[in-house]
Protein backbone atom coordinates (compact mmCIF):
# COMPACT_ATOMS: atom_id res chain seq x y z
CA UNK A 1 7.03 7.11 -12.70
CA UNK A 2 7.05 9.06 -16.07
CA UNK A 3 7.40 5.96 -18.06
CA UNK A 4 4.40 3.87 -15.75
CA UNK A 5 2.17 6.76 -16.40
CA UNK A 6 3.09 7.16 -20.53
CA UNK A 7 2.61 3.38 -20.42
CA UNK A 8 6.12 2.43 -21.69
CA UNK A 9 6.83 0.65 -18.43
CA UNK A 10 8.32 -2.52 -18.85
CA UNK A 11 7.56 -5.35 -15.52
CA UNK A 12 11.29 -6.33 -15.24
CA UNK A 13 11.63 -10.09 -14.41
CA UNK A 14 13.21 -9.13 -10.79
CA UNK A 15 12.02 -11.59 -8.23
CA UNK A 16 11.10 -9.43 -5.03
CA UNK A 17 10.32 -11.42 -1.34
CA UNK A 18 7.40 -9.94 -0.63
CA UNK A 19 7.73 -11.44 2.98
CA UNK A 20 10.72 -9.62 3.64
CA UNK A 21 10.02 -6.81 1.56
CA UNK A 22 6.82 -6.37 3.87
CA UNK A 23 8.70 -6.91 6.63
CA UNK A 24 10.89 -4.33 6.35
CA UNK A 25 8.46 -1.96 5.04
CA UNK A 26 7.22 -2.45 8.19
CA UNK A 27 9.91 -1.86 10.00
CA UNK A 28 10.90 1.54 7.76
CA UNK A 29 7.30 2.90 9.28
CA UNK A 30 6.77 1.76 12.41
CA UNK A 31 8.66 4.63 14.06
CA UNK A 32 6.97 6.96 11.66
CA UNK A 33 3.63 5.44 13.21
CA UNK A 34 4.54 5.92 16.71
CA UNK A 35 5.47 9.14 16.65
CA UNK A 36 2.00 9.42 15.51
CA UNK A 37 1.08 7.71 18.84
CA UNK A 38 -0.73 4.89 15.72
CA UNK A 39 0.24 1.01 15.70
CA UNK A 40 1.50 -0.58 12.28
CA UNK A 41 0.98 -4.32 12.53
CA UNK A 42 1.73 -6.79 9.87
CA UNK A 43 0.01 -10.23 9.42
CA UNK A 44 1.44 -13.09 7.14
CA UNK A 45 -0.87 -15.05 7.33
CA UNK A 46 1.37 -17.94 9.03
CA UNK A 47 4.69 -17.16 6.86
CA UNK A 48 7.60 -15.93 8.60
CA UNK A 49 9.80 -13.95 6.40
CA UNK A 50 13.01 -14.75 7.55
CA UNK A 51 12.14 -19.11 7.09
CA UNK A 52 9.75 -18.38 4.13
CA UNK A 53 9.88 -17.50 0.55
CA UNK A 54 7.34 -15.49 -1.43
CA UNK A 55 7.79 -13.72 -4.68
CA UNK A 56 6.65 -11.73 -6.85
CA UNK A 57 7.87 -10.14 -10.15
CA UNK A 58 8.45 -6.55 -10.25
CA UNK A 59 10.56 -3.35 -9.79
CA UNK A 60 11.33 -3.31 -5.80
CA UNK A 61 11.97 0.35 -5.75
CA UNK A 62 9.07 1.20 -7.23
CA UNK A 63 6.90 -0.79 -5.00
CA UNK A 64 7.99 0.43 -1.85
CA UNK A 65 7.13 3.51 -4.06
CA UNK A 66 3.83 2.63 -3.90
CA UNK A 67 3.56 1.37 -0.46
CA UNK A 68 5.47 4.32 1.08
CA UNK A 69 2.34 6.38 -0.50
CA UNK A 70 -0.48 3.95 1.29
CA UNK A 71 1.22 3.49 4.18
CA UNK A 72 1.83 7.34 4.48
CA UNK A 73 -1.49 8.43 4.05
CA UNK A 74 -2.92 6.01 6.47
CA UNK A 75 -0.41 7.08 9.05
CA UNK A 76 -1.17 10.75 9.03
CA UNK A 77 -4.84 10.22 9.14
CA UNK A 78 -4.38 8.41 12.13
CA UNK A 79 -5.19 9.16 15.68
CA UNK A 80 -3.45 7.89 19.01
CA UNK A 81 -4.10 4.63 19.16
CA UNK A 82 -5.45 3.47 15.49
CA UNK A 83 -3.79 0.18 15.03
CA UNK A 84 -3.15 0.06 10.96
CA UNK A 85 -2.89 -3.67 9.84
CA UNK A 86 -0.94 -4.91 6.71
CA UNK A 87 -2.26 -8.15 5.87
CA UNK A 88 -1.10 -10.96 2.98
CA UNK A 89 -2.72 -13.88 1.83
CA UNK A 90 -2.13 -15.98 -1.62
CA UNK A 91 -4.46 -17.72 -3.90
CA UNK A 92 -2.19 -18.87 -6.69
CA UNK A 93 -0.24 -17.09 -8.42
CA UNK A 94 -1.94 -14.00 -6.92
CA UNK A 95 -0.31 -12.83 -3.33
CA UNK A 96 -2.82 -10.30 -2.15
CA UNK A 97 -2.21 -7.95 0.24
CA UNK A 98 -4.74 -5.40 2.18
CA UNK A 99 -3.51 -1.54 4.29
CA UNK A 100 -6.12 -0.89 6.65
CA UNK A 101 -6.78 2.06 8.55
CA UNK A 102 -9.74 3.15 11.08
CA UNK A 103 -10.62 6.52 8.75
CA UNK A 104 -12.72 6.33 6.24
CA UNK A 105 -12.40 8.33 3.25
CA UNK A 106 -14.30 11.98 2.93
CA UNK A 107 -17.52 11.15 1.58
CA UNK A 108 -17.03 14.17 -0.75
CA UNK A 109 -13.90 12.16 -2.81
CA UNK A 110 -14.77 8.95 -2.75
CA UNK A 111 -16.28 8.99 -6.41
CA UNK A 112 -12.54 10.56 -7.58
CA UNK A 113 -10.55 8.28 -5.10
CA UNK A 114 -7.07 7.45 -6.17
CA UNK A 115 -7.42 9.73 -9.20
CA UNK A 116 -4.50 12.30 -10.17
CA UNK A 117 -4.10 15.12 -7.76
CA UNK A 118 -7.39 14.41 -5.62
CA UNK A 119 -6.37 15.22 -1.51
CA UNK A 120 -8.30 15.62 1.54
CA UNK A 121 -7.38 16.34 4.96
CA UNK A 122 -3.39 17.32 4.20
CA UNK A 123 -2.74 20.50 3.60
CA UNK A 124 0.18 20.13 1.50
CA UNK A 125 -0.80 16.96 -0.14
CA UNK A 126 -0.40 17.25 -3.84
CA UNK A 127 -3.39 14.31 -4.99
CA UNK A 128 -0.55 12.31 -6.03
CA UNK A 129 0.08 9.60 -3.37
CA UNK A 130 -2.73 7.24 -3.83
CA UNK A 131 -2.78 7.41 -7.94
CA UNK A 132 0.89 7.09 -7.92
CA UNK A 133 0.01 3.45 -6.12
CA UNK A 134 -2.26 2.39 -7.87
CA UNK A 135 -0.37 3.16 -10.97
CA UNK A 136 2.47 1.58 -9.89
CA UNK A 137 0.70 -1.70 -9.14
CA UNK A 138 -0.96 -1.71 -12.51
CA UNK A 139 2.07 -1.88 -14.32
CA UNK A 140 3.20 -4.38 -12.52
CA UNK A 141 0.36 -6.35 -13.74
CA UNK A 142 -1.10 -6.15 -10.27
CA UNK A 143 -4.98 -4.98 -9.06
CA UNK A 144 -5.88 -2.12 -7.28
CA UNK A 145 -9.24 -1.68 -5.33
CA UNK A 146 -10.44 -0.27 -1.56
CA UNK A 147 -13.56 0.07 0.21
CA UNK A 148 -14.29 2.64 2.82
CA UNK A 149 -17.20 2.88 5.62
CA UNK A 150 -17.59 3.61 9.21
CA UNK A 151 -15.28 0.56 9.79
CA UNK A 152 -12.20 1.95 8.05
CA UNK A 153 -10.46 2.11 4.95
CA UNK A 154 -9.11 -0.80 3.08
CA UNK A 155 -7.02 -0.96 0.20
CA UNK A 156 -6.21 -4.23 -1.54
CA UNK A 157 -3.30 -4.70 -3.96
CA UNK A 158 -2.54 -8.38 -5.99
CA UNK A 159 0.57 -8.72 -7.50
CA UNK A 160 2.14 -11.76 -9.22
């Protein structure tokens, strides 16, 4: 993380399966989820990981860096019975993929958003979960953006 956020982070060349490494992302969480009394679906958009191939170039333990952050806050925001919904589509060579969660963000830090050691609602977060992320993803050569209302939160990630 120290080098991503000096900026002497080098995208390595590995070729990750996002499919499967969404999969069992998924998988990873989905008792962390439930013991929230929360549901943590994934949709593929029609791929199935374990016939399909996706990939993407990047650092694999970093990424589930960034996802275990996302994923994380949306869990302990959530209430019995929030269903959170990973979601991928492509538009070449983009593969986009969206965390959604039924809470919006506080009004009051939604200007500062993913920005070093902003919290709300945890009372031992450190502010360092969502910029972490999005940092992450940058290097990568990836986008970063989310939109929160009434609805929910979303947070969109492309990587390539």
């Amino acid at each position: 993380m120290q080098k991503v956020e000096k900026g002497e982070y080098e995208k390595p060349e590995e070729a990750i399966n996002i499919l499967l490494f969404l999969e069992n992302t998924r998988r990873y969480f989905q008792a962390i989820a439930a013991s929230f009394r929360a549901d943590l679906d994934l949709d593929l958009g029609g791929f199935i990981p374990e016939k399909d191939e996706l990939f993407v170039a990047g650092d694999e333990e970093l990424l589930f860096s960034a996802f275990s952050n996302l994923l994380l806050n949306a869990i302990e925001v959530s209430c019995p019975g929030d269903r959170i919904v990973v979601s991928l589509h492509t538009t070449e060579p983009r593969v986009w993929i969206r965390i959604f969660n039924p809470k919006a963000i506080p009004a009051h830090i939604r200007s500062r958003f993913g920005q070093k050691y902003i919290t709300a609602g945890k009372a031992d977060g450190t502010g360092l979960g969502v910029y972490s992320a999005r940092s992450i993803v940058e290097a990568m050569d990836g986008t970063f953006s989310w939109e929160s209302g009434r609805e929910g939160t979303t947070v969109e990630l492309s990587l390539c």
